[in-house]
N, C-alpha and C. Protein backbone atom coordinates (compact mmCIF):
# COMPACT_ATOMS: atom_id res chain seq x y z
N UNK A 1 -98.18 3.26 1.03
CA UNK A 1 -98.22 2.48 2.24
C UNK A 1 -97.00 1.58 2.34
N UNK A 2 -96.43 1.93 3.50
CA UNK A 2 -94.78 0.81 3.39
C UNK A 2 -95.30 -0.53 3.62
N UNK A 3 -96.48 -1.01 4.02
CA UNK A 3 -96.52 -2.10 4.21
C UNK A 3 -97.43 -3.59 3.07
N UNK A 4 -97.40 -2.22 2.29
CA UNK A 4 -98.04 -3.51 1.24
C UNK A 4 -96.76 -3.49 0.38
N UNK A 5 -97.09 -4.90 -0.07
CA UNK A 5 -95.93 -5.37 -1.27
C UNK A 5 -95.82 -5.38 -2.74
N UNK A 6 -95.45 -4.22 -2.70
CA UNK A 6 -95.45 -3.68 -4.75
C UNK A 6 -94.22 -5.21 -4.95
N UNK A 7 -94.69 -5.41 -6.50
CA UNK A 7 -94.10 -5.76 -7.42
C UNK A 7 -92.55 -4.65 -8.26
N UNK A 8 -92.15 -4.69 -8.35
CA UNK A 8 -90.61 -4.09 -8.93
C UNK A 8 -90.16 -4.78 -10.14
N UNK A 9 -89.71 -4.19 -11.43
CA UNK A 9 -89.35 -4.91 -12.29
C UNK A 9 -87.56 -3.92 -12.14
N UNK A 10 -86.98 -4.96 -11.83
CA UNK A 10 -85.41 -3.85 -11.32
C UNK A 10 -84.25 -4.33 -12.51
N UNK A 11 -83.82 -3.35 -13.51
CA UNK A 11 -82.91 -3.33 -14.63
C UNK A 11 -81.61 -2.82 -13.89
N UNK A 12 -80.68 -3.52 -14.41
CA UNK A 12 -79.20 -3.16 -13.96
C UNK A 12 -78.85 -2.38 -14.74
N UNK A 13 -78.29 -1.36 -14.67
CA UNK A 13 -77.43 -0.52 -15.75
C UNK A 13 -76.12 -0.88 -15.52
N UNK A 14 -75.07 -1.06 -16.22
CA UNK A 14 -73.79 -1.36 -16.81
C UNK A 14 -73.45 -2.82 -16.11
N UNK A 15 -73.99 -3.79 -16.21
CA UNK A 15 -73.86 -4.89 -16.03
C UNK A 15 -73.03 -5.67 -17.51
N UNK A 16 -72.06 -6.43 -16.99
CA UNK A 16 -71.35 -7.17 -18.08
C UNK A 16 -70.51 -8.07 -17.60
N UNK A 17 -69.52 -8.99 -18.29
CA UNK A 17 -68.49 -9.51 -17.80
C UNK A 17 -67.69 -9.43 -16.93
N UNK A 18 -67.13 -8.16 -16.65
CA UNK A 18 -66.47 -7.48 -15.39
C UNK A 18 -67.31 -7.41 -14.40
N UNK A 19 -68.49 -7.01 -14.06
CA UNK A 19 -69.06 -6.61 -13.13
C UNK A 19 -70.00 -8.40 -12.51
N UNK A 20 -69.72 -9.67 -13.53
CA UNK A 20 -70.08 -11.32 -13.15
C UNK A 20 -69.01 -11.50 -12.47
N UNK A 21 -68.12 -10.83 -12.16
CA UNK A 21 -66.93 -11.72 -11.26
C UNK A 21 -67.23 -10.69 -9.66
N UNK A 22 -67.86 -9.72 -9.64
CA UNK A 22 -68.00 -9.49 -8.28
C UNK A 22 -69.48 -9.99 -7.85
N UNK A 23 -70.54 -9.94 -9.11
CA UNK A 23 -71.77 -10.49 -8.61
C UNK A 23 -72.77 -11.37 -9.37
N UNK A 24 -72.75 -12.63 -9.36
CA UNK A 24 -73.14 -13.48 -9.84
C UNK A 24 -74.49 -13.12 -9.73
N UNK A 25 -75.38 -13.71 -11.15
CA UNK A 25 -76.99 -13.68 -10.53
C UNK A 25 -77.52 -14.22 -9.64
N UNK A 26 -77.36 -15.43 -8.96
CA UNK A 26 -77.92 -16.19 -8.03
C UNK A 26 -77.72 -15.19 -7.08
N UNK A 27 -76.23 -14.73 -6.64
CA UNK A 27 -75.74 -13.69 -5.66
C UNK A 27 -76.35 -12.92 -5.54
N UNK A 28 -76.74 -12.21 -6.61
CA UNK A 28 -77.84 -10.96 -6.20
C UNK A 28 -78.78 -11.44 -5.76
N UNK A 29 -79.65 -12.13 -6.68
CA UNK A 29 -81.15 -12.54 -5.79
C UNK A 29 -81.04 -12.93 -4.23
N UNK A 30 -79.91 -13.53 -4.16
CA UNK A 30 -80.05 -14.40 -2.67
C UNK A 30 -79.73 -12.76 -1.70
N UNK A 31 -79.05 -11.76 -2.32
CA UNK A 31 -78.62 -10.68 -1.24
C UNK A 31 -79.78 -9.78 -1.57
N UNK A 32 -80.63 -9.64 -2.57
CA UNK A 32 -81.83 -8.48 -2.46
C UNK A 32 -82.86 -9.18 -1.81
N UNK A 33 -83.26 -10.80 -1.45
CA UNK A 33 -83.99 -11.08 -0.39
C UNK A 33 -83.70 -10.87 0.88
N UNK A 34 -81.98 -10.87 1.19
CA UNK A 34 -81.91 -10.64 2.59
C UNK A 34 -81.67 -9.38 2.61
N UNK A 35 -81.70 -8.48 1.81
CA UNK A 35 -82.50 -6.96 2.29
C UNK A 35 -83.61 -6.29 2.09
N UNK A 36 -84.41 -7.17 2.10
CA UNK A 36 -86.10 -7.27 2.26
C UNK A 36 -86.84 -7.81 0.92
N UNK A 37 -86.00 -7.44 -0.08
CA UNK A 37 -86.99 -8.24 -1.14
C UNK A 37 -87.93 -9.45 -1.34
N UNK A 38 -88.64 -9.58 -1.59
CA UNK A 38 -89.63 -10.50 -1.56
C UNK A 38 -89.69 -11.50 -2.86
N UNK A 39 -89.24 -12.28 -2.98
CA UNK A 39 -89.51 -13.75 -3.96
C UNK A 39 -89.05 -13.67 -4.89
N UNK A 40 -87.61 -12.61 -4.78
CA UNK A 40 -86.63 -12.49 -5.97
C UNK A 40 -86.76 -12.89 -6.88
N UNK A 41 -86.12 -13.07 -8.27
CA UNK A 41 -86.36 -14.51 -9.50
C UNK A 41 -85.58 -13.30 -10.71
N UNK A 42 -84.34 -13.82 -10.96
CA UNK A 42 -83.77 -13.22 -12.26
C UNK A 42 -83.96 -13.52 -13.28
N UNK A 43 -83.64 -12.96 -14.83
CA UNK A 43 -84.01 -13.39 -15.88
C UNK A 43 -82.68 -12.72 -16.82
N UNK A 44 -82.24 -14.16 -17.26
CA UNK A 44 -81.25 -13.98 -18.07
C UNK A 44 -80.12 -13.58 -16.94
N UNK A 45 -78.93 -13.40 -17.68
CA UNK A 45 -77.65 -13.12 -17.41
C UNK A 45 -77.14 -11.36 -17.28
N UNK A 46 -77.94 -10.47 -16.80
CA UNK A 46 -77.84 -9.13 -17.67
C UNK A 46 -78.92 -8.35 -16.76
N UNK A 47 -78.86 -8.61 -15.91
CA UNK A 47 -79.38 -7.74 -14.77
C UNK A 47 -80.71 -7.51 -14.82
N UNK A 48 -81.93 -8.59 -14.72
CA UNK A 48 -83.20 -8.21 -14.96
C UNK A 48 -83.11 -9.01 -13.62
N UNK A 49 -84.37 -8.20 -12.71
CA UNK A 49 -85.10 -8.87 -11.61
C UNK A 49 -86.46 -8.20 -11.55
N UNK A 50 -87.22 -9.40 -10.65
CA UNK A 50 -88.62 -9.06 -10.28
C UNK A 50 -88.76 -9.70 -8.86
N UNK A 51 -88.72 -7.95 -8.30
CA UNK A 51 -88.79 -8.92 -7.01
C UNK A 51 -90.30 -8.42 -5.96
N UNK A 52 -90.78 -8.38 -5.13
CA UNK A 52 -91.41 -7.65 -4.20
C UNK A 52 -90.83 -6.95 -3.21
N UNK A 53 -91.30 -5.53 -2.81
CA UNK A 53 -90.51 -4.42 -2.22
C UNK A 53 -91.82 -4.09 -1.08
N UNK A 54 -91.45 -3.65 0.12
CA UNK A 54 -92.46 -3.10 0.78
C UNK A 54 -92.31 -2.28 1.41
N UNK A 55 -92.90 -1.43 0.85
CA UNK A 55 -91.75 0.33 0.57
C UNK A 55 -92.18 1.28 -0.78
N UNK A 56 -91.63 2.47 -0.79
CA UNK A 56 -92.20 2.94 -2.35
C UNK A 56 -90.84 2.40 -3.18
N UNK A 57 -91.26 3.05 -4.59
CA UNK A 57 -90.06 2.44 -5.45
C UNK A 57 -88.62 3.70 -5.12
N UNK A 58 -88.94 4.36 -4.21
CA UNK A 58 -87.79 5.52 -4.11
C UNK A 58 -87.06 4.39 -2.52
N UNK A 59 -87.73 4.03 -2.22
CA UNK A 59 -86.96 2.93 -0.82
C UNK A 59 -86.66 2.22 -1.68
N UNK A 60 -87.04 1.37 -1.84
CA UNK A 60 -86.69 0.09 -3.37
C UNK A 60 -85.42 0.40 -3.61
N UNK A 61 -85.34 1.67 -4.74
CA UNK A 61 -84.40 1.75 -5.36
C UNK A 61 -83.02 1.88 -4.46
N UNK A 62 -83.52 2.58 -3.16
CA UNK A 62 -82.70 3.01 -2.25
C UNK A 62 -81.78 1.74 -1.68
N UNK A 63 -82.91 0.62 -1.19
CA UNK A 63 -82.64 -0.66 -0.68
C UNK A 63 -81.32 -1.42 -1.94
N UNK A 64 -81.84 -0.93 -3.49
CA UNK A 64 -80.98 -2.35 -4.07
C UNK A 64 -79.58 -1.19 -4.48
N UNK A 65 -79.41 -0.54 -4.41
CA UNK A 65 -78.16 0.45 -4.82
C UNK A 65 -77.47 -0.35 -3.48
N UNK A 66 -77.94 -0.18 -2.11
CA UNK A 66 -76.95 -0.25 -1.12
C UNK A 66 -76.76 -1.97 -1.46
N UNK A 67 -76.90 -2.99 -2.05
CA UNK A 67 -76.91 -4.48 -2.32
C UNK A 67 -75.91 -4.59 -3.60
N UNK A 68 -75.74 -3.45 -4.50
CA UNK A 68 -75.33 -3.60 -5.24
C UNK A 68 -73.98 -3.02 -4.85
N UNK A 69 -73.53 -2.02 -3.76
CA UNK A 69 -72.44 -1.60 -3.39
C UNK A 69 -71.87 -2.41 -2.43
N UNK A 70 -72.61 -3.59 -1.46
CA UNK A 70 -72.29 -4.09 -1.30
C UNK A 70 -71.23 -5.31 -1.87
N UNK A 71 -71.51 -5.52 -2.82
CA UNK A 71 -70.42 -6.49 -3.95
C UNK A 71 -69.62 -5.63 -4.46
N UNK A 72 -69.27 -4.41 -3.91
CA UNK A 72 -68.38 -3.73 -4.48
C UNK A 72 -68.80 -3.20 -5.79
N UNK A 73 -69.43 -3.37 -6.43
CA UNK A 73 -70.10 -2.24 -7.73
C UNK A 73 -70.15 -0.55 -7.83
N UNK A 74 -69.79 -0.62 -8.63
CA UNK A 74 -69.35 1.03 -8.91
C UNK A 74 -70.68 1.94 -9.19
N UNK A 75 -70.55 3.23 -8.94
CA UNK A 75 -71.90 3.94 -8.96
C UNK A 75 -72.15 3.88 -10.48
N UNK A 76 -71.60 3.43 -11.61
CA UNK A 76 -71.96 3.14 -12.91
C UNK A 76 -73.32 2.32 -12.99
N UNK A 77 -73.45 1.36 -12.05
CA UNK A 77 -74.30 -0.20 -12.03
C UNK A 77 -75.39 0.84 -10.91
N UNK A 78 -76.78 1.44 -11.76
CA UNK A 78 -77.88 1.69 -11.17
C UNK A 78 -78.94 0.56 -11.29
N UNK A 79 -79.83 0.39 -10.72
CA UNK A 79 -81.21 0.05 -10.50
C UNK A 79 -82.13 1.12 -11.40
N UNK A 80 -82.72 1.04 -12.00
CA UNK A 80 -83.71 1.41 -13.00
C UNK A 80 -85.02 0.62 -12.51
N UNK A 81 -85.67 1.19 -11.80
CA UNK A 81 -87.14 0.35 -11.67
C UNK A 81 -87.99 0.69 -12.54
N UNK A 82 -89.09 -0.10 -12.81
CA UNK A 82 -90.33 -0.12 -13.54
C UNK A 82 -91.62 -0.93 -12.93
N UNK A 83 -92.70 -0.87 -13.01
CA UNK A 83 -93.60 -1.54 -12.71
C UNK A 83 -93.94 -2.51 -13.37
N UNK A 84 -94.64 -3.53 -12.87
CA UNK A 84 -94.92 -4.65 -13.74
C UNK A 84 -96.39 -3.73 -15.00
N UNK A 85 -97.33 -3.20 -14.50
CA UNK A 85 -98.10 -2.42 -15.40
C UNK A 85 -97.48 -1.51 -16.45
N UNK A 86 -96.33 -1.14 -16.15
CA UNK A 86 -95.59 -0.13 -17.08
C UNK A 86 -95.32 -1.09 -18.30
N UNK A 87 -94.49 -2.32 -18.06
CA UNK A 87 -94.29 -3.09 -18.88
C UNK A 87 -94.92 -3.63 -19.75
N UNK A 88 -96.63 -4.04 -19.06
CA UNK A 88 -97.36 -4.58 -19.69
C UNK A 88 -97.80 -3.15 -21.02
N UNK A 89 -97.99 -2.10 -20.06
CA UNK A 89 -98.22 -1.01 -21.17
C UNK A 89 -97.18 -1.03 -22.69
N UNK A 90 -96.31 -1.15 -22.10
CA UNK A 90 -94.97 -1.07 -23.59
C UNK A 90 -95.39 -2.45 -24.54
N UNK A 91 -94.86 -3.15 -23.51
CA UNK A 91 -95.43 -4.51 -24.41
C UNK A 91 -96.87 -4.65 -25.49
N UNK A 92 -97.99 -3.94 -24.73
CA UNK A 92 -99.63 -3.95 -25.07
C UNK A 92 -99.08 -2.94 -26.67
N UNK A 93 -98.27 -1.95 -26.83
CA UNK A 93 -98.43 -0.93 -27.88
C UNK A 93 -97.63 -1.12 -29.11
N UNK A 94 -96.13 -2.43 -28.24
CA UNK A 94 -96.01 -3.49 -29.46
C UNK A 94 -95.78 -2.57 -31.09
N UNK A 95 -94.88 -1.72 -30.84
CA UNK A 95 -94.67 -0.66 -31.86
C UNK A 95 -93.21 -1.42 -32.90
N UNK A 96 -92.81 -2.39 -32.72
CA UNK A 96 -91.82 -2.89 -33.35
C UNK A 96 -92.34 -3.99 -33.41
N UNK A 97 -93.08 -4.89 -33.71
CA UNK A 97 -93.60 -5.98 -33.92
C UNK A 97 -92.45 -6.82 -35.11
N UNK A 98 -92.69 -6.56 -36.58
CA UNK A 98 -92.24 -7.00 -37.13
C UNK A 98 -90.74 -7.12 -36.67
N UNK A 99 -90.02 -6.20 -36.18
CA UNK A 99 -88.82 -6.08 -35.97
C UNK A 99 -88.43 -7.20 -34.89
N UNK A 100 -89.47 -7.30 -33.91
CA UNK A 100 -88.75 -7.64 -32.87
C UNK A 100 -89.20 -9.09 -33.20
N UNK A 101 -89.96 -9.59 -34.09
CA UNK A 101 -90.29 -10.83 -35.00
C UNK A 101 -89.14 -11.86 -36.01
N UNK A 102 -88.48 -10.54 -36.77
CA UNK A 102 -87.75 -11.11 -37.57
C UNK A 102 -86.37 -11.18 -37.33
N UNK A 103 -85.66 -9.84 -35.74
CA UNK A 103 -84.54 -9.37 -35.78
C UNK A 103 -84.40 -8.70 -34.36
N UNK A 104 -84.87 -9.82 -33.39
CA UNK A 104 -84.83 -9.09 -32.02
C UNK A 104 -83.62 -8.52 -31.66
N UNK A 105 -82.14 -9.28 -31.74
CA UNK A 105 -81.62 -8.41 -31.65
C UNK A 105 -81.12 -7.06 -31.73
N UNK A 106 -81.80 -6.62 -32.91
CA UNK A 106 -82.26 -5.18 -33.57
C UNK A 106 -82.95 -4.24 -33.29
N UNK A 107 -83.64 -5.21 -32.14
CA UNK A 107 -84.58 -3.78 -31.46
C UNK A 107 -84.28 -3.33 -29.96
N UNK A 108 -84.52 -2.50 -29.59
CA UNK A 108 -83.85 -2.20 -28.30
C UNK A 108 -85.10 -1.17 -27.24
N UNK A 109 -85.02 -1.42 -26.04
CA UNK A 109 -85.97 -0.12 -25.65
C UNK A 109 -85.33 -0.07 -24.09
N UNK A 110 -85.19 1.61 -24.65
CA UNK A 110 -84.84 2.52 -23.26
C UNK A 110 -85.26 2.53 -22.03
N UNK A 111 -84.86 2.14 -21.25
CA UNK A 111 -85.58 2.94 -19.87
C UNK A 111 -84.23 3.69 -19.00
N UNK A 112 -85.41 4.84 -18.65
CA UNK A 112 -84.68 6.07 -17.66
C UNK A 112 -84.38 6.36 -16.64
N UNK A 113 -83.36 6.48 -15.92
CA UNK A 113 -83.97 6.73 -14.46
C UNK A 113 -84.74 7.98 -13.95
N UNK A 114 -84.38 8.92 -15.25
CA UNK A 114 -85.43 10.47 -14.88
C UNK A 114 -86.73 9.71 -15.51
N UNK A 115 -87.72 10.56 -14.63
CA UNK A 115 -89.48 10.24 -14.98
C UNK A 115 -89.53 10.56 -16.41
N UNK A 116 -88.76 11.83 -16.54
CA UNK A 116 -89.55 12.50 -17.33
C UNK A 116 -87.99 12.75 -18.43
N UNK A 117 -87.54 11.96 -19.20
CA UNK A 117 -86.53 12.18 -19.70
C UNK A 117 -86.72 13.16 -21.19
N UNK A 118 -85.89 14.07 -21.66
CA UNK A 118 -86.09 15.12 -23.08
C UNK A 118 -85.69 14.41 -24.36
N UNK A 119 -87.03 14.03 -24.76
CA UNK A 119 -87.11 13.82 -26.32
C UNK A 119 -87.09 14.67 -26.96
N UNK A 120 -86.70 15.60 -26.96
CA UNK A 120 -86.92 17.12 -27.83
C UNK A 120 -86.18 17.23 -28.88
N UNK A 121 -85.15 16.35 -29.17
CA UNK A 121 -83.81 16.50 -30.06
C UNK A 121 -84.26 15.27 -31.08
N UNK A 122 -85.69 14.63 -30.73
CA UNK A 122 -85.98 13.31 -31.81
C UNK A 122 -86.48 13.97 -33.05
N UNK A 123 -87.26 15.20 -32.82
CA UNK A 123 -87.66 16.02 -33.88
C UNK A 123 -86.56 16.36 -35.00
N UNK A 124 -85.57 16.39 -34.68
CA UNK A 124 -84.25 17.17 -35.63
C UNK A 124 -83.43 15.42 -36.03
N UNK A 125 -83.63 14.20 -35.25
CA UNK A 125 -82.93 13.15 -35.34
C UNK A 125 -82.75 12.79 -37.08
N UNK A 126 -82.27 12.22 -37.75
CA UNK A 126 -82.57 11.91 -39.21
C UNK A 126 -81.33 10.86 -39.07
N UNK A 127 -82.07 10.04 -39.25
CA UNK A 127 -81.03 8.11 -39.31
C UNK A 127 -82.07 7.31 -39.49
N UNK A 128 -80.88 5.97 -39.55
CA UNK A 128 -81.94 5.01 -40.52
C UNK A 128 -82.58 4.27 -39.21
N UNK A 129 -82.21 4.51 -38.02
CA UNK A 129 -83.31 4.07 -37.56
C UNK A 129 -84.55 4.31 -36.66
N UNK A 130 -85.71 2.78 -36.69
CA UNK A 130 -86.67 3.83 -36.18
C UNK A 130 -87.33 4.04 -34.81
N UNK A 131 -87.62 4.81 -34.74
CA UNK A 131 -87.70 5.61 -33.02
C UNK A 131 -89.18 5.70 -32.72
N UNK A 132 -89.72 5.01 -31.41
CA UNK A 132 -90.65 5.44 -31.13
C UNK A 132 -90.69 5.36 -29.57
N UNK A 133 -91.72 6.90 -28.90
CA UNK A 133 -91.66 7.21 -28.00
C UNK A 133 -92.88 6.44 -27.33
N UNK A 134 -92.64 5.56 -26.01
CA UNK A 134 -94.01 4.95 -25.77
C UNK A 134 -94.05 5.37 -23.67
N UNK A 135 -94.63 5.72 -23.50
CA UNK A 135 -94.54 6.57 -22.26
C UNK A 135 -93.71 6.92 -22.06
N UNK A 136 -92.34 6.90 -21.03
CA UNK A 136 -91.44 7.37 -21.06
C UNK A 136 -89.96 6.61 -21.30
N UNK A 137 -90.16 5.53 -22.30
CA UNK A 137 -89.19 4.93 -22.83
C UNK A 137 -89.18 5.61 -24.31
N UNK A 138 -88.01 5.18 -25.10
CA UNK A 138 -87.87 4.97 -26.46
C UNK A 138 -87.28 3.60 -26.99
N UNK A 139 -88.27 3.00 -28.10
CA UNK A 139 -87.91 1.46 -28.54
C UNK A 139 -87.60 1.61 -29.54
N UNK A 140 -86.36 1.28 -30.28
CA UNK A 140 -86.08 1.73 -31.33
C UNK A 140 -85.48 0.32 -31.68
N UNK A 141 -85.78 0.40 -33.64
CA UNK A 141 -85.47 -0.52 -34.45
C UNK A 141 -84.34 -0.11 -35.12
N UNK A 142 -83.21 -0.47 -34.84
CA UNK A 142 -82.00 -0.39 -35.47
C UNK A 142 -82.11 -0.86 -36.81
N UNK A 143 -82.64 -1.42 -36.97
CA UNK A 143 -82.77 -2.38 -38.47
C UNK A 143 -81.35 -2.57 -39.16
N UNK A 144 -80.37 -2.83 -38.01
CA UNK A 144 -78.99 -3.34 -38.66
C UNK A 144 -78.18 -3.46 -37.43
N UNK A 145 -77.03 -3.59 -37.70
CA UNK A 145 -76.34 -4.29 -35.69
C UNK A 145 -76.73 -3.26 -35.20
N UNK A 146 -76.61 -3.40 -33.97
CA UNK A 146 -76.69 -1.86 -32.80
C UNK A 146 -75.22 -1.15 -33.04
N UNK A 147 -74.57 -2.22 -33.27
CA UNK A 147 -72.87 -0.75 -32.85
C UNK A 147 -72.83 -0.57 -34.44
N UNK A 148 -73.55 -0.80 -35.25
CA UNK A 148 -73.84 0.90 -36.02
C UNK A 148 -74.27 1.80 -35.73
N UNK A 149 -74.59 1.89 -34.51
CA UNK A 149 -75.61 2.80 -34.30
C UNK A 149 -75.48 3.98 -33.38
N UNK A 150 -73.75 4.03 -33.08
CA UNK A 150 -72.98 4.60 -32.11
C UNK A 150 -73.78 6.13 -31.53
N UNK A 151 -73.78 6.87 -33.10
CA UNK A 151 -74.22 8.08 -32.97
C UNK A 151 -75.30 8.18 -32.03
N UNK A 152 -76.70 7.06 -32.53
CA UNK A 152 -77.83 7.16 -31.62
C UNK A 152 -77.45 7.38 -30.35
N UNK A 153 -76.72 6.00 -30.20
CA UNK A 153 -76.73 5.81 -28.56
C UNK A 153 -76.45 7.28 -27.93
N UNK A 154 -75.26 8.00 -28.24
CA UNK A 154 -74.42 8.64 -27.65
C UNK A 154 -75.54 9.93 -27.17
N UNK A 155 -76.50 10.29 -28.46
CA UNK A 155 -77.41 10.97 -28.06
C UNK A 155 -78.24 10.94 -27.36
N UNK A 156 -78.86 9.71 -27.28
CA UNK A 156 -79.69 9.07 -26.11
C UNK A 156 -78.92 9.53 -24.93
N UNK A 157 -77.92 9.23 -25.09
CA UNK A 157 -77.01 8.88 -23.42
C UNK A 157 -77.43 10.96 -23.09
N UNK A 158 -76.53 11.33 -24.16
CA UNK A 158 -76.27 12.86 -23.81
C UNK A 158 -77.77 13.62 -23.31
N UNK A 159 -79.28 12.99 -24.08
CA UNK A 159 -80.14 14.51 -24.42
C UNK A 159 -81.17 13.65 -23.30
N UNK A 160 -81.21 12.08 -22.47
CA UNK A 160 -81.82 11.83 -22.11
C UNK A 160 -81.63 10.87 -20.89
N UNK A 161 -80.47 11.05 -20.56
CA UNK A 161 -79.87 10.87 -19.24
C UNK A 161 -79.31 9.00 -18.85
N UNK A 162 -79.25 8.92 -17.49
CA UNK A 162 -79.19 7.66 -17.21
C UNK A 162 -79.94 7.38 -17.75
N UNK A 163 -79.13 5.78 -18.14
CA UNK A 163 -80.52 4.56 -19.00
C UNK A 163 -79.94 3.26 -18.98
N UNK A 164 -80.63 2.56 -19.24
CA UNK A 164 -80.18 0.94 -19.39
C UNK A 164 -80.75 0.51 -20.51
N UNK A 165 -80.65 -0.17 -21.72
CA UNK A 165 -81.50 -0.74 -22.74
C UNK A 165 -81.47 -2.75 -22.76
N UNK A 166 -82.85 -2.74 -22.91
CA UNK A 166 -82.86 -4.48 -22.93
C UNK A 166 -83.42 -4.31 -24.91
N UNK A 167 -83.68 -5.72 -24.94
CA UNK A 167 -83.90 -6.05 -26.58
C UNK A 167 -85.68 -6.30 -26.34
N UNK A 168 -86.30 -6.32 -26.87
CA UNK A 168 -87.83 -6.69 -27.04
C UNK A 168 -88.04 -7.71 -26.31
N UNK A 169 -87.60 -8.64 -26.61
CA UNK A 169 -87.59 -10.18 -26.42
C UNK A 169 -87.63 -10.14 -24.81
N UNK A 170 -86.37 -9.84 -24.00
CA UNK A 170 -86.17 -9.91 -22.94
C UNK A 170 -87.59 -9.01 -22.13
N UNK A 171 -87.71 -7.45 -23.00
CA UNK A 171 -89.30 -7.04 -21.90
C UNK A 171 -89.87 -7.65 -22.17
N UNK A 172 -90.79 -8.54 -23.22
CA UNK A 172 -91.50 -9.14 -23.47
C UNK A 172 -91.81 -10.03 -22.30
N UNK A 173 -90.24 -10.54 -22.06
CA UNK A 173 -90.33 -12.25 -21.11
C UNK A 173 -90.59 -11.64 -19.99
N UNK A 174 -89.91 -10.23 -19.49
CA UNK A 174 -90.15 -9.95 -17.86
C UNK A 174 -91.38 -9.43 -18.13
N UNK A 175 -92.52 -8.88 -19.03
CA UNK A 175 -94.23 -8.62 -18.74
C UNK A 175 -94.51 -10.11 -18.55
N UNK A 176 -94.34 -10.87 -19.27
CA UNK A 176 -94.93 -12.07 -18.99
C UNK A 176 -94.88 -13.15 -17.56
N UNK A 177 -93.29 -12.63 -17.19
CA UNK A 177 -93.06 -13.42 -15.66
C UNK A 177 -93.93 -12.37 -14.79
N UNK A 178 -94.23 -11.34 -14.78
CA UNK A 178 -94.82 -10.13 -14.00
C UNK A 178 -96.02 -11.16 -13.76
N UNK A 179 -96.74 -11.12 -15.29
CA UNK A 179 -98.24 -11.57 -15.79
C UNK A 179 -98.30 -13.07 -14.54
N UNK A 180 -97.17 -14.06 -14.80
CA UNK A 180 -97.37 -15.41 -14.06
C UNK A 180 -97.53 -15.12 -12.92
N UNK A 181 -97.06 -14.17 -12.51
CA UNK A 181 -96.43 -14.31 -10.86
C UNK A 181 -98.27 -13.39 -10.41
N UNK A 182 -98.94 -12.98 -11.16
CA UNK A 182 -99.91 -12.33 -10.85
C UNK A 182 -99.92 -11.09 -10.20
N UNK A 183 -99.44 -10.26 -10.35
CA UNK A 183 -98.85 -8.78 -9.60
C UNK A 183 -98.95 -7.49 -11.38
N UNK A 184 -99.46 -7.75 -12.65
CA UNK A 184 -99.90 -7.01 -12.84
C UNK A 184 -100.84 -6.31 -13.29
């Protein structure tokens, strides 16, 4: 129904230093309300929003690509949506606990822009770190910096398409702003 108002949990992909001098966070929020978003609110420095959309998440996504090309952003910088329930699901299964306890920076979890991205190559994977598949993300415990971890990434990137990765900590905080705002 276009006229009820889903919740959106919207991840930036390739957001960094270069890409803060064409669009500040405040900037975004203030330009995805004036293209319909509903009660914007960012988190952190690094492209997390939660906003309300009224529309499916295929308009959504549609709506914040054209906001994000607006500031001049390169087709590198996607929108990755998620639901606020999706989140709570990842969060609820809490498969890195200790990790993301002692060494958040160390833990990391995927999201895709395909539904249905191919884990098929995790079976043959053998590294030190550890991988787990929780609907259609993967959260994995580096259990040492991430840019040791080159190889992973590259495979991720190659066997499972567009992605964006946040650290535990950060989904954690956007299930919980979802949870305040009452939308999941």
């Amino acid at each position: 129904m276009p006229d009820t108002l889903t919740t959106y949990v919207i991840l930036l992909r390739a957001i960094g230093p270069a890409t803060h001098r064409l669009m500040r966070m405040a900037q975004w929020q203030e330009a995805a309300e004036q293209a319909g978003f509903v009660a914007a609110e960012t988190l952190g420095n690094t492209g997390n929003m939660i906003a309300g959309y009224r529309g499916t998440e295929a308009k959504a996504r549609e709506a914040m690509i054209a906001v994000l090309r607006g500031f001049g952003l390169g087709e590198n910088v996607v929108p990755v949506l998620r639901s606020p329930a999706a989140l709570r699901k990842l969060v609820e299964a809490d498969p890195v606990r200790d990790a993301a306890e002692s060494r958040p920076a160390q833990t990391g979890v995927y999201f895709f822009a395909t539904p249905r991205p191919d884990f098929g190559w995790l079976d043959h994977y053998e590294g030190p770190e550890a991988i787990h598949v929780v609907q259609n993300h993967l959260v994995v415990d580096f259990s040492r910096d991430v840019a040791q971890s080159g190889r992973l990434i590259r495979l991720i990137d190659k066997h499972c398409g567009l992605n964006t990765a946040r650290n535990w900590n950060t989904v954690r905080k956007l299930a919980e702003r979802c949870g305040d705002r009452g939308k999941v």
